[in-house]
N, C-alpha and C. Protein backbone atom coordinates (compact mmCIF):
# COMPACT_ATOMS: atom_id res chain seq x y z
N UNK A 1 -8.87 -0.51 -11.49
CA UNK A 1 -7.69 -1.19 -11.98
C UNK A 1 -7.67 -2.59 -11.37
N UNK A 2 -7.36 -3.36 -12.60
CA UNK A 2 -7.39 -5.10 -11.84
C UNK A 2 -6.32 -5.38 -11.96
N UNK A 3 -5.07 -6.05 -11.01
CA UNK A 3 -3.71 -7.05 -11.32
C UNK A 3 -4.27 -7.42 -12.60
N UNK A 4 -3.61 -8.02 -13.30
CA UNK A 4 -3.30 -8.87 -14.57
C UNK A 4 -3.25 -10.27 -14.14
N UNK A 5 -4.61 -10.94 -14.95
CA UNK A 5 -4.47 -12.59 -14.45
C UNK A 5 -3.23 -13.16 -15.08
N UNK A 6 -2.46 -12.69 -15.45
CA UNK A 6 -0.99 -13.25 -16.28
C UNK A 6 0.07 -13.43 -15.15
N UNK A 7 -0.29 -12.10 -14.06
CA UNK A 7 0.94 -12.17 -12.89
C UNK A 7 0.09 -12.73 -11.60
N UNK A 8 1.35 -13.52 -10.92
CA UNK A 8 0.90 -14.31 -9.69
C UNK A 8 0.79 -12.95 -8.77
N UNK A 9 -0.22 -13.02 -8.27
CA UNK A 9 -0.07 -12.13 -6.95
C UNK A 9 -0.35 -13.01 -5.87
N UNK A 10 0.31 -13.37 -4.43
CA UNK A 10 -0.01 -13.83 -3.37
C UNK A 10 -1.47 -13.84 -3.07
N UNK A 11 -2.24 -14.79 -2.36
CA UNK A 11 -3.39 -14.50 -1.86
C UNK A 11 -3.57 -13.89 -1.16
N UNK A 12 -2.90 -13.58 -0.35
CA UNK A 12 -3.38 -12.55 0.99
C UNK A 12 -2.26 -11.42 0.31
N UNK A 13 -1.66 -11.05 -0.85
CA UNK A 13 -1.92 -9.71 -0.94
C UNK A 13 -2.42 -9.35 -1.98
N UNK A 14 -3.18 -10.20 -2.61
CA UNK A 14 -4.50 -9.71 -3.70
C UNK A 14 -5.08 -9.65 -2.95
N UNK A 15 -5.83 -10.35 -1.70
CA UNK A 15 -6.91 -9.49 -1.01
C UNK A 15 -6.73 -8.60 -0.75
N UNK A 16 -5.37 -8.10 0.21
CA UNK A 16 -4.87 -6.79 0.84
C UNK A 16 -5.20 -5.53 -0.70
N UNK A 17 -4.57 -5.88 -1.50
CA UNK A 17 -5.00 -5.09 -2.76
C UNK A 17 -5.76 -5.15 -3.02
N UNK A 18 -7.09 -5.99 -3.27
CA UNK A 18 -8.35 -5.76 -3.70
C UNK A 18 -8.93 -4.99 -3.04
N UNK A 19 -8.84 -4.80 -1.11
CA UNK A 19 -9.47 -4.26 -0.20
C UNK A 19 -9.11 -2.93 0.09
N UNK A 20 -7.63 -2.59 -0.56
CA UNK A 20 -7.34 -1.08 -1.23
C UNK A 20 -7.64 -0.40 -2.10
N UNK A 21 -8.04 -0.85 -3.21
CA UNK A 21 -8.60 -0.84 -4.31
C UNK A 21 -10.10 -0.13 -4.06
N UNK A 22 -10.81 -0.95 -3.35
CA UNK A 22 -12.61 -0.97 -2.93
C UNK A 22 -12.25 0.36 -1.69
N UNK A 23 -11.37 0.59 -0.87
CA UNK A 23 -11.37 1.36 0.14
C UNK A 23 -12.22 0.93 1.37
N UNK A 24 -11.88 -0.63 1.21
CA UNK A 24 -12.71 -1.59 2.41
C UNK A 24 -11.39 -1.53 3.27
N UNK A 25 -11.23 -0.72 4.41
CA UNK A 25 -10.59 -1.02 5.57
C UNK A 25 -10.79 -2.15 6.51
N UNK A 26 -11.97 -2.78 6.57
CA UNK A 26 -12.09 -3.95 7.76
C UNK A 26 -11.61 -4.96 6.46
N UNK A 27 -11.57 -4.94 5.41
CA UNK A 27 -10.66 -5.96 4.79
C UNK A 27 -9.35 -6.19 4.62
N UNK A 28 -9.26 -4.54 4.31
CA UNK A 28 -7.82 -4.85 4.24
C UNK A 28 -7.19 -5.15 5.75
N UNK A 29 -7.97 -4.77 6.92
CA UNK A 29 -6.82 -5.17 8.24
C UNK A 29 -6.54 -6.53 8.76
N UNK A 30 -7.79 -7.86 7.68
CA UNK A 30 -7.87 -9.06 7.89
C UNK A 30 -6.46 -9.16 7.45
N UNK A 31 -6.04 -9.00 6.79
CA UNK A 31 -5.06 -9.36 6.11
C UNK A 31 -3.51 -9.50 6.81
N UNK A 32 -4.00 -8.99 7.98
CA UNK A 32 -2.71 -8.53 9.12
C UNK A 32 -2.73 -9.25 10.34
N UNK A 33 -1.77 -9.49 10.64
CA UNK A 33 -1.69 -10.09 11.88
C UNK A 33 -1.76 -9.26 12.66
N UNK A 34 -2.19 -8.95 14.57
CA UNK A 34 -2.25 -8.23 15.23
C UNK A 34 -1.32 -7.43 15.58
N UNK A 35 -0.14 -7.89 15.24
CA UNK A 35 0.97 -6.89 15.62
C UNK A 35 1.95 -6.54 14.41
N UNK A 36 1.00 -6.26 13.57
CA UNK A 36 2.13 -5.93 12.18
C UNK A 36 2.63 -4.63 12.27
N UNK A 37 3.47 -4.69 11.46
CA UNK A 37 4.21 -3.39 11.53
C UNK A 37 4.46 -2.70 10.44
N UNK A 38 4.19 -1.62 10.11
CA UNK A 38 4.25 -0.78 8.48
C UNK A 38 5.42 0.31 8.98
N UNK A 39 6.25 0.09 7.63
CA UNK A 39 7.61 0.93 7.67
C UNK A 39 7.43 1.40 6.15
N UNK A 40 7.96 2.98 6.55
CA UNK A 40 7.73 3.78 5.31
C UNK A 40 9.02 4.88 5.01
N UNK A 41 9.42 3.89 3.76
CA UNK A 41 10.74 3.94 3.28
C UNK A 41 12.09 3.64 4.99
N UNK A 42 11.21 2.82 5.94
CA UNK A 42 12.49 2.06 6.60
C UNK A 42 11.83 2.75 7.91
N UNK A 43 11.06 3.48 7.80
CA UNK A 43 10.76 4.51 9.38
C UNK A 43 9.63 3.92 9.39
N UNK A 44 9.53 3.72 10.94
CA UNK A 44 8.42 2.66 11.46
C UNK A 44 7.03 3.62 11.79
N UNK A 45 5.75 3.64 10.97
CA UNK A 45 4.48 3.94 11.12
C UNK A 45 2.86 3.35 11.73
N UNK A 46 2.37 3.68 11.74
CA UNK A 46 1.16 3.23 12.79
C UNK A 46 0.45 2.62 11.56
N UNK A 47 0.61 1.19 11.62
CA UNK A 47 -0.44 0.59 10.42
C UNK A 47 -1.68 0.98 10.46
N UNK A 48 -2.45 1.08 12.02
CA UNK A 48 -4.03 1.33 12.32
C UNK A 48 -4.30 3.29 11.92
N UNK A 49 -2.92 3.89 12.14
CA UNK A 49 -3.23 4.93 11.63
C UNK A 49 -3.16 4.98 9.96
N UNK A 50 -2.21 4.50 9.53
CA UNK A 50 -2.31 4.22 8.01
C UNK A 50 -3.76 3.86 7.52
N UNK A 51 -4.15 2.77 7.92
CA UNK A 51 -5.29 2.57 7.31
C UNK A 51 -5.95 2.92 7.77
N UNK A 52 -6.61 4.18 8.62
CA UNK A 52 -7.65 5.17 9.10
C UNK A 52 -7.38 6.09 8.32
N UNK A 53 -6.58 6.84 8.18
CA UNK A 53 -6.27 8.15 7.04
C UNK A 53 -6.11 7.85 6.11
N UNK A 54 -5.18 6.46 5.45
CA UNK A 54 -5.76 6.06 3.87
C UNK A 54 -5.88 5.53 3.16
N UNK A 55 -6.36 4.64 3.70
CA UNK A 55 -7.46 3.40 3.16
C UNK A 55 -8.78 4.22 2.49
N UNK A 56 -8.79 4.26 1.35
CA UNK A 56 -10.41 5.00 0.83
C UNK A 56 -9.99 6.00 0.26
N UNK A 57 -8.50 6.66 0.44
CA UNK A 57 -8.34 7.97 -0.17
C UNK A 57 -7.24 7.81 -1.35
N UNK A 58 -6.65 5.89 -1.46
CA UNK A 58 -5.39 5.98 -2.83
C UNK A 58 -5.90 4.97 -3.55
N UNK A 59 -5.27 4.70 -4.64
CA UNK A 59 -5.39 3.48 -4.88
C UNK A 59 -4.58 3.02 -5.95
N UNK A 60 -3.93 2.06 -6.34
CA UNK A 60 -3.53 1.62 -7.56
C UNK A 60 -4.56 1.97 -8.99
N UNK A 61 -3.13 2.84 -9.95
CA UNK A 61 -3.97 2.68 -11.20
C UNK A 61 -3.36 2.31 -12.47
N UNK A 62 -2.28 1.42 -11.50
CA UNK A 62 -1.52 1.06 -12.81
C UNK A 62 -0.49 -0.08 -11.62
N UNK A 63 -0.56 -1.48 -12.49
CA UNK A 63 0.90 -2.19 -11.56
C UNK A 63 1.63 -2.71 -12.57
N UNK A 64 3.18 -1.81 -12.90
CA UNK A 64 3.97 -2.00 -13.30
C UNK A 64 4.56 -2.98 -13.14
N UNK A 65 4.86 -3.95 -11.77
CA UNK A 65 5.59 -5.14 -11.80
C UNK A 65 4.52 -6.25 -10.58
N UNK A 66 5.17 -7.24 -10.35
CA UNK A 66 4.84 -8.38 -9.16
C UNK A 66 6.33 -9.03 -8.96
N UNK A 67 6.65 -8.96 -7.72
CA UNK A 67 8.65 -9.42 -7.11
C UNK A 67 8.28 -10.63 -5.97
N UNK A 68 9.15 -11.03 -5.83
CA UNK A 68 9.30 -12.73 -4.36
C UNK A 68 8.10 -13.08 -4.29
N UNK A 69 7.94 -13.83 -5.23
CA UNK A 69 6.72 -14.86 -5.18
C UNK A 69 5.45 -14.09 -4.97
N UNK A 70 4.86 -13.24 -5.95
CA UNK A 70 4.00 -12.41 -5.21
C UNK A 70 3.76 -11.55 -4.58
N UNK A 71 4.54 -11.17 -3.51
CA UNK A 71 4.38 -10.54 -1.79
C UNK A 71 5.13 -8.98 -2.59
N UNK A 72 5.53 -8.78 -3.10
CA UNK A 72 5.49 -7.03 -3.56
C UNK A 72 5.11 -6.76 -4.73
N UNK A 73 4.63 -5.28 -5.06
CA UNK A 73 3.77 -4.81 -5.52
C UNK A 73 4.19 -3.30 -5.98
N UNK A 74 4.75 -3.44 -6.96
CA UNK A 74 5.17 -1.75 -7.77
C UNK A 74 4.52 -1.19 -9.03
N UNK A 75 3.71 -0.23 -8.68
CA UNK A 75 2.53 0.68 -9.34
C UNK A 75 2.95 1.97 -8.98
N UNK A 76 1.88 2.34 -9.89
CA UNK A 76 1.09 4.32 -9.53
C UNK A 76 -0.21 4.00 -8.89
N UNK A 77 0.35 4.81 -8.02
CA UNK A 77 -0.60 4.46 -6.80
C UNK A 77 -1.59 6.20 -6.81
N UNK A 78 -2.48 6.35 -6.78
CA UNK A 78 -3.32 7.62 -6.93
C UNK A 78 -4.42 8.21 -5.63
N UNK A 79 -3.54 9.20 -5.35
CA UNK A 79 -3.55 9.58 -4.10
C UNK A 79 -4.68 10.70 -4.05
N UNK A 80 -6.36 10.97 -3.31
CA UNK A 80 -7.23 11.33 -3.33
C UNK A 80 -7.18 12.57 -4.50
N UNK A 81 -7.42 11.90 -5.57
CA UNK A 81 -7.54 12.19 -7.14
C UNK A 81 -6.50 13.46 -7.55
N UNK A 82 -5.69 13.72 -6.55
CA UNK A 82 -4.59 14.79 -6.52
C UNK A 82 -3.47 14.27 -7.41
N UNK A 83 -2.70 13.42 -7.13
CA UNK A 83 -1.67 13.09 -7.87
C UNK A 83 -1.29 11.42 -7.91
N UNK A 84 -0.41 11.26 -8.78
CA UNK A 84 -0.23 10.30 -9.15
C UNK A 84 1.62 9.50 -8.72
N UNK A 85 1.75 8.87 -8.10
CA UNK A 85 3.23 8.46 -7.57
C UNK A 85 3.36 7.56 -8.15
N UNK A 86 4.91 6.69 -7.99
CA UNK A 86 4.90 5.47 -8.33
C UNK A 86 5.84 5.12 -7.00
N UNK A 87 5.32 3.69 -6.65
CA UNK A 87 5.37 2.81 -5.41
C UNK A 87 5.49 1.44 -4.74
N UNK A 88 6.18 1.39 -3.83
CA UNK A 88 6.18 -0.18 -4.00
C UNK A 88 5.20 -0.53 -2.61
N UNK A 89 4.81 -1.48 -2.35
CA UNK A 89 4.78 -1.81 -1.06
C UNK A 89 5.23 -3.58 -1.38
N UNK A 90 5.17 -3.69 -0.12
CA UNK A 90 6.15 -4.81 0.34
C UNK A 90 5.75 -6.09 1.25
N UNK A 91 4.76 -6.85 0.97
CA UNK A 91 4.08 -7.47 2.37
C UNK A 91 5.05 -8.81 2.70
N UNK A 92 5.64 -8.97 3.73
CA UNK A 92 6.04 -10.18 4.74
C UNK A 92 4.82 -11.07 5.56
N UNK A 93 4.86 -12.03 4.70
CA UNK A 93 3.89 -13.07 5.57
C UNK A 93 4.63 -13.99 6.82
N UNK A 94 3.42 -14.60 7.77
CA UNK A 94 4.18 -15.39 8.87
C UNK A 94 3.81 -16.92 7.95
N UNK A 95 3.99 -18.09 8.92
CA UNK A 95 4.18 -18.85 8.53
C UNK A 95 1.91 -19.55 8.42
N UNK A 96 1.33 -18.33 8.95
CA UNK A 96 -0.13 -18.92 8.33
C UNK A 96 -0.45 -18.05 7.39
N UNK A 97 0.47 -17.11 6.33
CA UNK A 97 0.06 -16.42 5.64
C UNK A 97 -0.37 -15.16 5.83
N UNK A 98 -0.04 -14.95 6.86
CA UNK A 98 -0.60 -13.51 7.24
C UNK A 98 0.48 -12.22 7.13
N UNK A 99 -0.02 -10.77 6.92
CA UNK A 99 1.38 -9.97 6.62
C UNK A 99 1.30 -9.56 8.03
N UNK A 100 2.73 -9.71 8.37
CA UNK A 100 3.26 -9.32 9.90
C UNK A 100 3.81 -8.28 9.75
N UNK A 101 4.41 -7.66 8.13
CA UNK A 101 4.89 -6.01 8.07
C UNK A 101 4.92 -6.15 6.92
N UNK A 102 4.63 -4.50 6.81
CA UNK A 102 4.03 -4.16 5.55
C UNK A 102 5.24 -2.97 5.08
N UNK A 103 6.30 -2.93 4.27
CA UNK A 103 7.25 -1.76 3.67
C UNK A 103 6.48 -0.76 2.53
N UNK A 104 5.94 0.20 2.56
CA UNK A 104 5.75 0.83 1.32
C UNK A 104 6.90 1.94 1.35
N UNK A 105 6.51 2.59 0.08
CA UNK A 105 7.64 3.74 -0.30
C UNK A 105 7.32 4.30 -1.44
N UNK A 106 7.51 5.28 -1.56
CA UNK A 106 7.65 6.08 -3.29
C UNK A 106 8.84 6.51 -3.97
N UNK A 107 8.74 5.97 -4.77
CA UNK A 107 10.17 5.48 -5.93
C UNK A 107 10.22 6.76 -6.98
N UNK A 108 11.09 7.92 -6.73
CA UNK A 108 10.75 8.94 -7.36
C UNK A 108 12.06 8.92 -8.18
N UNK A 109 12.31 9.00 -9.72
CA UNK A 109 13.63 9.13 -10.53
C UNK A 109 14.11 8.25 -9.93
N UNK A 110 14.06 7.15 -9.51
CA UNK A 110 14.87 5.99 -8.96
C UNK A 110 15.55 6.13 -7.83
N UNK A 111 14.86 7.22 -6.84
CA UNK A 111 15.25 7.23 -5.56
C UNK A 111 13.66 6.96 -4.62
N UNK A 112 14.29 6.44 -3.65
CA UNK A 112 13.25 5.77 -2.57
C UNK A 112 13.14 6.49 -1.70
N UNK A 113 11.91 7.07 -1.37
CA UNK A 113 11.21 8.47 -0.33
C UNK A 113 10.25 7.62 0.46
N UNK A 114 9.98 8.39 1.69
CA UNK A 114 8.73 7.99 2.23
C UNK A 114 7.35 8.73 1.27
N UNK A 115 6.50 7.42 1.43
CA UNK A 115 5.53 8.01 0.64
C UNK A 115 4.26 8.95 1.89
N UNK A 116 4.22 8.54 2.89
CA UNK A 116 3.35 9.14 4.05
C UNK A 116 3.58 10.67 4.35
N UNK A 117 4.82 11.28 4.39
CA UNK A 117 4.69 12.89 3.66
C UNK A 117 3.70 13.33 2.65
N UNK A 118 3.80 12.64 1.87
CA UNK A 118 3.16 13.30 0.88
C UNK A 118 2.21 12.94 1.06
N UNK A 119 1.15 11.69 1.49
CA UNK A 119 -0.41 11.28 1.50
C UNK A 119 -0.67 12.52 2.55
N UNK A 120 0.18 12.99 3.41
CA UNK A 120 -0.16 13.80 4.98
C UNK A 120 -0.34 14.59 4.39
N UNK A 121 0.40 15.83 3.64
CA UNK A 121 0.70 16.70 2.97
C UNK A 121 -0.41 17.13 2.12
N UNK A 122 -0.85 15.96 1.37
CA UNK A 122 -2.38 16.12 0.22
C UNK A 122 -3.39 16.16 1.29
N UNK A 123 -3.40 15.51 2.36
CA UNK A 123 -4.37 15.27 3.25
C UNK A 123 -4.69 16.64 4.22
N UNK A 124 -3.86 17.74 4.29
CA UNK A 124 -3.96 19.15 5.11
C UNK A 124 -4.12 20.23 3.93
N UNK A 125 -3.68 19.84 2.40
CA UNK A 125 -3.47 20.96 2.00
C UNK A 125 -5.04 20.59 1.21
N UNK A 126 -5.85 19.46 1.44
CA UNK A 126 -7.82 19.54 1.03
C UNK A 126 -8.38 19.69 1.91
N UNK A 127 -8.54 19.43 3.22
CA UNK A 127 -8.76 19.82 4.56
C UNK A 127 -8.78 21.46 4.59
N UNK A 128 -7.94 21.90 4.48
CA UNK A 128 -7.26 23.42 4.56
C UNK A 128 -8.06 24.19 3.26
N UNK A 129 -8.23 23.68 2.11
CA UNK A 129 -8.68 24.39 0.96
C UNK A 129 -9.83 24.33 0.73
């Protein structure tokens, strides 16, 4: 799945997305400043654990919108070929462009969940099977 050259996406989070996309983790962590911070649906998560468990295992396969200049990102995001969500994430840049925190979430009937349950959840119940 490619963004649409019609919608602006930020540069540093078309890379961040391209490098999700490919399941390139040393790319996507360029994209971060050293002390960023990933919050999921508002509860604060381990970005370095995020992208060790799943980076390589989701990916966009569909982006429904592009919001604030770029910097968010709402799709179906497809989670190790199990299922299919729909999601936002959220990148905050500093002032050299870099994302200093990252919000994702899964937008289910128009309510906002953490989406990291459920990547955990797919992630024990293929492990386990």
């Amino acid at each position: 799945m490619e963004i649409g050259s019609g919608l602006y996406v930020h540069p540093t989070v078309r890379t961040a997305i391209d490098a999700l996309q490919a399941g390139d983790r040393l790319a996507w962590l360029t994209c971060f400043t050293a002390g960023a911070k990933l919050f999921d649906n508002g509860k604060r998560k381990s970005l370095f654990n995020f992208t060790r468990n799943h980076i390589g295992s989701m990916q966009f396969t569909s982006v429904d919108r592009i919001d604030n200049d770029g910097r968010e990102v709402y799709g179906v995001l497809q989670i190790r070929d199990e299922e299919n969500v729909h999601v936002y994430f959220k990148f905050r840049l500093d002032a050299a462009a870099m994302c200093s925190r990252l919000d994702i979430g899964r937008q289910d009937g128009g309510q906002i969940q953490p989406l990291l349950p459920l990547t955990l959840g797919l992630l024990f119940s293929i492990e386990d099977g």
